[in-house]
C-alpha atoms as a PDB file:
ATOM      1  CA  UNK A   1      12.764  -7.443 -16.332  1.00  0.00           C
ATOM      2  CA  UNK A   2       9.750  -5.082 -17.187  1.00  0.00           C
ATOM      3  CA  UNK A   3      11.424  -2.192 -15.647  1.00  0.00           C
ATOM      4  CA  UNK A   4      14.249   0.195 -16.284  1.00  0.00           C
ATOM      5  CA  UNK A   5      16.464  -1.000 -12.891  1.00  0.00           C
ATOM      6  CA  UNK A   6      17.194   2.530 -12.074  1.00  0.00           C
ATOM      7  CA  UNK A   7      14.652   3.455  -9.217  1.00  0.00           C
ATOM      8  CA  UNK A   8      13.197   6.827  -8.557  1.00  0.00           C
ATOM      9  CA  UNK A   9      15.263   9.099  -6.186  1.00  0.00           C
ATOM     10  CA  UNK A  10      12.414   9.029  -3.227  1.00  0.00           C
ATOM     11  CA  UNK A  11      12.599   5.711  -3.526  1.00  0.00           C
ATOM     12  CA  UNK A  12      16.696   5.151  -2.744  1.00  0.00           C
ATOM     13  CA  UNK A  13      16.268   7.556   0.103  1.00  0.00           C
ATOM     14  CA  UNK A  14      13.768   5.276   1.560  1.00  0.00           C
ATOM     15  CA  UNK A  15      16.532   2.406   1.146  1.00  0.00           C
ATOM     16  CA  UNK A  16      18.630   4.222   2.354  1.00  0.00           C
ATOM     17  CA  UNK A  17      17.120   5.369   5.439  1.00  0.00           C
ATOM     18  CA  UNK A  18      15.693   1.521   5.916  1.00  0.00           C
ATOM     19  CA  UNK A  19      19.294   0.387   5.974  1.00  0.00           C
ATOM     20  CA  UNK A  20      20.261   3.278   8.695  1.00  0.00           C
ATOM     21  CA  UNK A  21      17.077   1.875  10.809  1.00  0.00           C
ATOM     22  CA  UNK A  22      18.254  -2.042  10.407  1.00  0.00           C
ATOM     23  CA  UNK A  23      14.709  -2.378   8.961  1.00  0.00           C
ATOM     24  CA  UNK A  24      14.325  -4.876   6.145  1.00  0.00           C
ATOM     25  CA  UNK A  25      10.631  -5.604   5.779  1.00  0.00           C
ATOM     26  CA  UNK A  26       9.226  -3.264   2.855  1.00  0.00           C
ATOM     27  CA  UNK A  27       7.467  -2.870  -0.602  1.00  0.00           C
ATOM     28  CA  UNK A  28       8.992  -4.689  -3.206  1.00  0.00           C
ATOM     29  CA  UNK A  29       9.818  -3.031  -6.246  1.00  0.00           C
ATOM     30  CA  UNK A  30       7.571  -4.321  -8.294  1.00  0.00           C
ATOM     31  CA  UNK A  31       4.646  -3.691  -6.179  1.00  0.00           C
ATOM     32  CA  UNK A  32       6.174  -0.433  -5.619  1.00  0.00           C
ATOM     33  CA  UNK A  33       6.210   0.248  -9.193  1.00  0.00           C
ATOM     34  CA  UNK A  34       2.719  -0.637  -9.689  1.00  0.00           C
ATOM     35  CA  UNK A  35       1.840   1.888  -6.622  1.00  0.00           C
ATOM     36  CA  UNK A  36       3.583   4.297  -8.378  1.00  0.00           C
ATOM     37  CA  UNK A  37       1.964   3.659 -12.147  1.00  0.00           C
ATOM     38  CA  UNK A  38      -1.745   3.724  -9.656  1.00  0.00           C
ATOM     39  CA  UNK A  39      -0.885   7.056  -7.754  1.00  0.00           C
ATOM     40  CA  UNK A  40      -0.054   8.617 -11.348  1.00  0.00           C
ATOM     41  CA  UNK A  41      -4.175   8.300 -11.902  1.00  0.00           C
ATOM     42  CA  UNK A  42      -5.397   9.409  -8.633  1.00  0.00           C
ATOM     43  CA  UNK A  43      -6.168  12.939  -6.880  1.00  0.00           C
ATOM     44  CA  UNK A  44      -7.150  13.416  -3.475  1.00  0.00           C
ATOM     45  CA  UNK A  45      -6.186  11.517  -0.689  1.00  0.00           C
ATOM     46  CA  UNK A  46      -4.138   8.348  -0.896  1.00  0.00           C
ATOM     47  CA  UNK A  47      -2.912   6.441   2.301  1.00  0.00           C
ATOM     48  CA  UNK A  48      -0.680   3.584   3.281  1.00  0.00           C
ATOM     49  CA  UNK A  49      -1.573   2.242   6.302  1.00  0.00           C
ATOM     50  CA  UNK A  50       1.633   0.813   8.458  1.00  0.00           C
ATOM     51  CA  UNK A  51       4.505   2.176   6.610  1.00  0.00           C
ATOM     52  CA  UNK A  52       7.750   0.768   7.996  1.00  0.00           C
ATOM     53  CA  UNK A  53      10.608   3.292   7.008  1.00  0.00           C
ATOM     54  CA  UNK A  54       8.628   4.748   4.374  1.00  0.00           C
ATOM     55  CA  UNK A  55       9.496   2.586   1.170  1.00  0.00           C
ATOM     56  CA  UNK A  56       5.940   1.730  -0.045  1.00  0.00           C
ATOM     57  CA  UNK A  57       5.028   5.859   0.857  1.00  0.00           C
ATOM     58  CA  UNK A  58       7.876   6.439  -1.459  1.00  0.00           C
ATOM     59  CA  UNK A  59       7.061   4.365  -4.362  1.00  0.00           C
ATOM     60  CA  UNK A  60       3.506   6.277  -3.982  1.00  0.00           C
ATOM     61  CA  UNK A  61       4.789   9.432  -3.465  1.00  0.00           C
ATOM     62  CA  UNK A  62       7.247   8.617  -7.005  1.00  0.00           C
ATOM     63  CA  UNK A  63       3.807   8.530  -9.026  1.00  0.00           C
ATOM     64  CA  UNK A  64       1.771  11.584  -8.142  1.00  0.00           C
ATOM     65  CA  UNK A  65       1.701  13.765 -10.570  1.00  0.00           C
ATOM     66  CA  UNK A  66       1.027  18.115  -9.582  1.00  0.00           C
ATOM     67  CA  UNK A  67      -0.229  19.021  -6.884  1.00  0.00           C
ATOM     68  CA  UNK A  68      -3.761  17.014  -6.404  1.00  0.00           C
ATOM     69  CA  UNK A  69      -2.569  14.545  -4.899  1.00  0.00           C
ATOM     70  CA  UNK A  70      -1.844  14.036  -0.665  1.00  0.00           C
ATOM     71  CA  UNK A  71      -0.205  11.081   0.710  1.00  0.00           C
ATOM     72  CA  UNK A  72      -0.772  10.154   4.299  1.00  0.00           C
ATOM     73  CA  UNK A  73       0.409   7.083   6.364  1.00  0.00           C
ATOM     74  CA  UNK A  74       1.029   5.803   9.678  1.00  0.00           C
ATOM     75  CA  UNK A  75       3.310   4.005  11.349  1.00  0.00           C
ATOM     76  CA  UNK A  76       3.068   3.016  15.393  1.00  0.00           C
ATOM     77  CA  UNK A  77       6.691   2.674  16.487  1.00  0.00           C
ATOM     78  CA  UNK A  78       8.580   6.243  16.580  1.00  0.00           C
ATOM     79  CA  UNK A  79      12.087   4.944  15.820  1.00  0.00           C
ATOM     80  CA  UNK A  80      10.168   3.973  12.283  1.00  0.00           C
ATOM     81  CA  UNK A  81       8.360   6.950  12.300  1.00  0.00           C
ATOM     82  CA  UNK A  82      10.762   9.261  12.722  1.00  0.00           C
ATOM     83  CA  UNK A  83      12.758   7.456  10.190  1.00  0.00           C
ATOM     84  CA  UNK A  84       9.675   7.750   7.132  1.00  0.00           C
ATOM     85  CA  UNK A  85       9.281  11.009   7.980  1.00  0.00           C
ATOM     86  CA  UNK A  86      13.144  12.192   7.093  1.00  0.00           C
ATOM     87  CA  UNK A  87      12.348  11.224   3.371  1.00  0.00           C
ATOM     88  CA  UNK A  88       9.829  13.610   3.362  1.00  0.00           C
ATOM     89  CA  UNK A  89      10.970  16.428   5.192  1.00  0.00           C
ATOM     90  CA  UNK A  90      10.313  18.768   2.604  1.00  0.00           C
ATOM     91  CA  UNK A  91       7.748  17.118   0.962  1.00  0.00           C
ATOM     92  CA  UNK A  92       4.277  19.292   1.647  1.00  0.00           C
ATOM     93  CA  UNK A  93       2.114  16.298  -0.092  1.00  0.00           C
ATOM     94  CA  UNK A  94       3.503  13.310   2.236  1.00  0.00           C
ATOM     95  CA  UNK A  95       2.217  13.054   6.241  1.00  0.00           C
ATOM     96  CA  UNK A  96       4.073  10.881   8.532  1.00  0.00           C
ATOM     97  CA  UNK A  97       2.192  10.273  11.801  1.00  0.00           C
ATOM     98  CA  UNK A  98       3.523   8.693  14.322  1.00  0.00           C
ATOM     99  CA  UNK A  99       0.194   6.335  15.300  1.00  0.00           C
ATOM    100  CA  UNK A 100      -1.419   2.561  14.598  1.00  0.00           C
ATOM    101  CA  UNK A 101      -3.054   3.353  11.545  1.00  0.00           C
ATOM    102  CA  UNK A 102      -6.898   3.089  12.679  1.00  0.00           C
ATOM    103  CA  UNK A 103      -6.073   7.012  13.405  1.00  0.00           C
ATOM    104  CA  UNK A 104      -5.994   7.260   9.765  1.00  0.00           C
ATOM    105  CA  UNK A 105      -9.573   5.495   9.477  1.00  0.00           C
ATOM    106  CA  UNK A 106     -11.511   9.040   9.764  1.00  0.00           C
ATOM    107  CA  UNK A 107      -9.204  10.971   7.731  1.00  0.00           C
ATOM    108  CA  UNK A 108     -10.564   9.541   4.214  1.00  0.00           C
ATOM    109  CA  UNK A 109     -11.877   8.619   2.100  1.00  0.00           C
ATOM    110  CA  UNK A 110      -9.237   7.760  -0.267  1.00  0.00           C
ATOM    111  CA  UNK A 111      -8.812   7.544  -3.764  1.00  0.00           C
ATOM    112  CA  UNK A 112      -5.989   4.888  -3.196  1.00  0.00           C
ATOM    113  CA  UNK A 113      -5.376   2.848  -0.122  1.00  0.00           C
ATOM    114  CA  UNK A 114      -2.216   0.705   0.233  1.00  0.00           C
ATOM    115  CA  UNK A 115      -2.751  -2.603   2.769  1.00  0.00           C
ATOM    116  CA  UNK A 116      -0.059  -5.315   4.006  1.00  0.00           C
ATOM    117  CA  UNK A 117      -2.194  -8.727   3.764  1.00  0.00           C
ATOM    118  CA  UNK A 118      -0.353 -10.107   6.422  1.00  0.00           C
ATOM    119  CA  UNK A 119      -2.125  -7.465   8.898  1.00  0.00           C
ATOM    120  CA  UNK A 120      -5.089  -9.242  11.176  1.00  0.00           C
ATOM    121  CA  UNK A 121      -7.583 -10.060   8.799  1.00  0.00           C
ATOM    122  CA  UNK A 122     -10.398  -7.701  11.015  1.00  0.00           C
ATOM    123  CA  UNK A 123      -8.174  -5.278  10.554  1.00  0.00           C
ATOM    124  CA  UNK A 124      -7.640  -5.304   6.547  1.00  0.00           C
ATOM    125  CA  UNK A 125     -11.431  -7.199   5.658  1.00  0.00           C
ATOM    126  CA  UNK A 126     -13.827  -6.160   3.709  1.00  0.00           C
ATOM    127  CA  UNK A 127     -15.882  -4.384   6.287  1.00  0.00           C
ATOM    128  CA  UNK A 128     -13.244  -2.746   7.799  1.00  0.00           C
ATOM    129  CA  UNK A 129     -11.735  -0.633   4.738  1.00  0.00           C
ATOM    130  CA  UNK A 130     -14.744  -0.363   2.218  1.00  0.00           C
ATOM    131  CA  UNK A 131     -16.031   2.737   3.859  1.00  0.00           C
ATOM    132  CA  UNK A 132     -12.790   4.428   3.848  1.00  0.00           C
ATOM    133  CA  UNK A 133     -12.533   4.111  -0.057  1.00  0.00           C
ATOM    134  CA  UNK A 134     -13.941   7.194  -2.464  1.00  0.00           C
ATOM    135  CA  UNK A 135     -16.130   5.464  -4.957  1.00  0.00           C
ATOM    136  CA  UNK A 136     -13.914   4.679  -8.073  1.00  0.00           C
ATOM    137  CA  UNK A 137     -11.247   4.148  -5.642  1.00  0.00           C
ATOM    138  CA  UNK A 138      -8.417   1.703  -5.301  1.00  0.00           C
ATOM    139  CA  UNK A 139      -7.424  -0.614  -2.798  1.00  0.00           C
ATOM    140  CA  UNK A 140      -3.870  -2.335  -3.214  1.00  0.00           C
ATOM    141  CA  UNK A 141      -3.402  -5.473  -0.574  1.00  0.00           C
ATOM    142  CA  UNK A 142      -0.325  -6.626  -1.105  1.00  0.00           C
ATOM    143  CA  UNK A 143       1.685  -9.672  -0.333  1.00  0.00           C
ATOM    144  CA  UNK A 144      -0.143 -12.632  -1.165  1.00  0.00           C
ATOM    145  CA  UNK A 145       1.434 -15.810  -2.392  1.00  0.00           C
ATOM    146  CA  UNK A 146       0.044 -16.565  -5.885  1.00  0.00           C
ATOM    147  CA  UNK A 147      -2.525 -19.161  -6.084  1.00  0.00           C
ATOM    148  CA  UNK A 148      -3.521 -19.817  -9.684  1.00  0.00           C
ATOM    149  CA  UNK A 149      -7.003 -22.180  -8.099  1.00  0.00           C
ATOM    150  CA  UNK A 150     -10.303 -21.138  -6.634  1.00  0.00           C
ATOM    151  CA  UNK A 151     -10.995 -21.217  -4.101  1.00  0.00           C
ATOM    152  CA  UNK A 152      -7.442 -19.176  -3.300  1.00  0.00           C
ATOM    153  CA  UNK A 153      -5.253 -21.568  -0.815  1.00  0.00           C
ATOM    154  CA  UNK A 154      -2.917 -20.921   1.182  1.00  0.00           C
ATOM    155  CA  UNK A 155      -0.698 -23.084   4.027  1.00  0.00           C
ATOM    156  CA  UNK A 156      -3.436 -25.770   3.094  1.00  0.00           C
ATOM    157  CA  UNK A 157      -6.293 -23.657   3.700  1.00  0.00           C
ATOM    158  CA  UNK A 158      -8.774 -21.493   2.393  1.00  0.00           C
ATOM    159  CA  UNK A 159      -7.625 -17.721   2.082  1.00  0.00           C
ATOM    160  CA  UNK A 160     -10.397 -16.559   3.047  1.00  0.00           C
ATOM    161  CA  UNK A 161      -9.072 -12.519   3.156  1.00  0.00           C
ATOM    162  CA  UNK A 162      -8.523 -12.846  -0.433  1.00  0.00           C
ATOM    163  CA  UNK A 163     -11.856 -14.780  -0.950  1.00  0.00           C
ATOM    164  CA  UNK A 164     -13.578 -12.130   0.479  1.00  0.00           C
ATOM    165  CA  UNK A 165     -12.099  -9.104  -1.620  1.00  0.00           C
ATOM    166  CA  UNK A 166     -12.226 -10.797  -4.515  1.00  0.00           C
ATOM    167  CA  UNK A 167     -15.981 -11.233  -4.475  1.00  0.00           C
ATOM    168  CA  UNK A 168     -17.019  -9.047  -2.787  1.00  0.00           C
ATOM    169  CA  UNK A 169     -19.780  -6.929  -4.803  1.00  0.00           C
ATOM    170  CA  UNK A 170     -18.891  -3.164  -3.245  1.00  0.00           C
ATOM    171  CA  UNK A 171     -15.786  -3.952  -5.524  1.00  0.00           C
ATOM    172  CA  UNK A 172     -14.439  -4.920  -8.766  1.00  0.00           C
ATOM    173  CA  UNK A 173     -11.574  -6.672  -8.005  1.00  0.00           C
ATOM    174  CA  UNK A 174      -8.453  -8.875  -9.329  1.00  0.00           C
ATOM    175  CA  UNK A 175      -5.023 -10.691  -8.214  1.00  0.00           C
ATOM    176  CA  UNK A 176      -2.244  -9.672 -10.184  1.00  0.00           C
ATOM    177  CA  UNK A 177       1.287 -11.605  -9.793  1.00  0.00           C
ATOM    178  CA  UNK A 178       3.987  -8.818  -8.584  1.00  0.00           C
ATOM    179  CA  UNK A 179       6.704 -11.405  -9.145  1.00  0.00           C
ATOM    180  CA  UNK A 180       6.644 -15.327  -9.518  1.00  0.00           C
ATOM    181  CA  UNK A 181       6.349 -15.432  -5.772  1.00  0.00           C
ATOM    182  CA  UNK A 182       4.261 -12.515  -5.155  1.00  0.00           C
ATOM    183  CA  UNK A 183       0.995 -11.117  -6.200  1.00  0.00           C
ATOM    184  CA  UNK A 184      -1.624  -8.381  -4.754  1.00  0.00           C
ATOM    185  CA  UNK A 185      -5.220  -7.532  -5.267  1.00  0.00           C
ATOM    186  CA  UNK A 186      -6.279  -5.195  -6.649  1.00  0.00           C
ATOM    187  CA  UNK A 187     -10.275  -3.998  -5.795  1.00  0.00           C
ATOM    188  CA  UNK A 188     -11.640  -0.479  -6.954  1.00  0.00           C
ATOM    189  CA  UNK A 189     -15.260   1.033  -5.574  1.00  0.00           C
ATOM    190  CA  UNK A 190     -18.169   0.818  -7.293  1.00  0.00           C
END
């Protein structure tokens, strides 16, 4: 283990209020502890766009250091809504919104943005985020199934999301393995 296996107090409320909601689908640690070792380098604006209960806004939110920093994310069903935004009731740096998270598209541009993969590909490509992303900014996709060929295959088939963020020349980018079973690219703006 390359972490202490205590986790950061915004981060067990988020747990804990995923277990009230019966919601299990959320950042893993270890991609939540990268997040958090990311947002400790970044001002400005960072956003997570489809937050669940709030775990991977959490593991964020655990990194920023002062008061530069502002966390916003969105999340389209209000049961889950409501739910993220009780961990950060009295948190003046963290924005819940109860919306899909294209209502977060004109609120940038951000200095880290934090993607699910498994989101429709139009929806998380290339085209679709690079825009939103300060120049020197980061962009964390996460939950990818480690692929250690090129081209990156997954099911049997060409990934071609990953593909396309990792060569794409608007960013330097990279795959890093989370866990054995579990990796996430990495791409910051030129």
């Amino acid at each position: 283990m390359s972490a202490p296996p205590e986790l950061p107090d915004v981060v067990n409320r988020a747990f804990d209020v995923s277990r009230r909601a019966g919601y299990v689908s959320f950042c893993r640690n270890e991609t939540g502890r990268l997040l958090a070792a990311l947002a400790a380098t970044r001002t400005g604006t960072m956003a997570e766009f489809g937050t669940g209960c709030g775990v991977g806004t959490a593991w964020l939110r655990s990194g920023v250091r002062g008061e530069q920093a502002r966390i916003l994310t969105a999340e389209l069903d209000p049961k889950l809504a409501r739910a993220a935004a009780e961990i950060f009731t009295d948190d003046p740096l963290v924005d819940v919104l109860t919306a899909d998270w294209s209502t977060l598209m004109d609120k940038g541009p951000y200095s880290l943005l934090f993607l699910d993969s498994e989101q429709q590909p139009s929806e998380v490509g290339v085209d679709a985020i690079a825009d939103l992303v300060e120049p020197g900014g980061i962009v964390v996709l996460d939950n990818f199934w480690p692929c250690e060929q090129w081209p990156p295959i997954t099911g049997g088939r060409v990934d071609t999301l990953r593909e396309e963020w990792l060569t794409d020349e608007r960013f330097t980018a990279v795959e890093v393995m989370a866990a054995s079973d579990s990796s996430v690219v990495l791409a910051t703006r030129r």
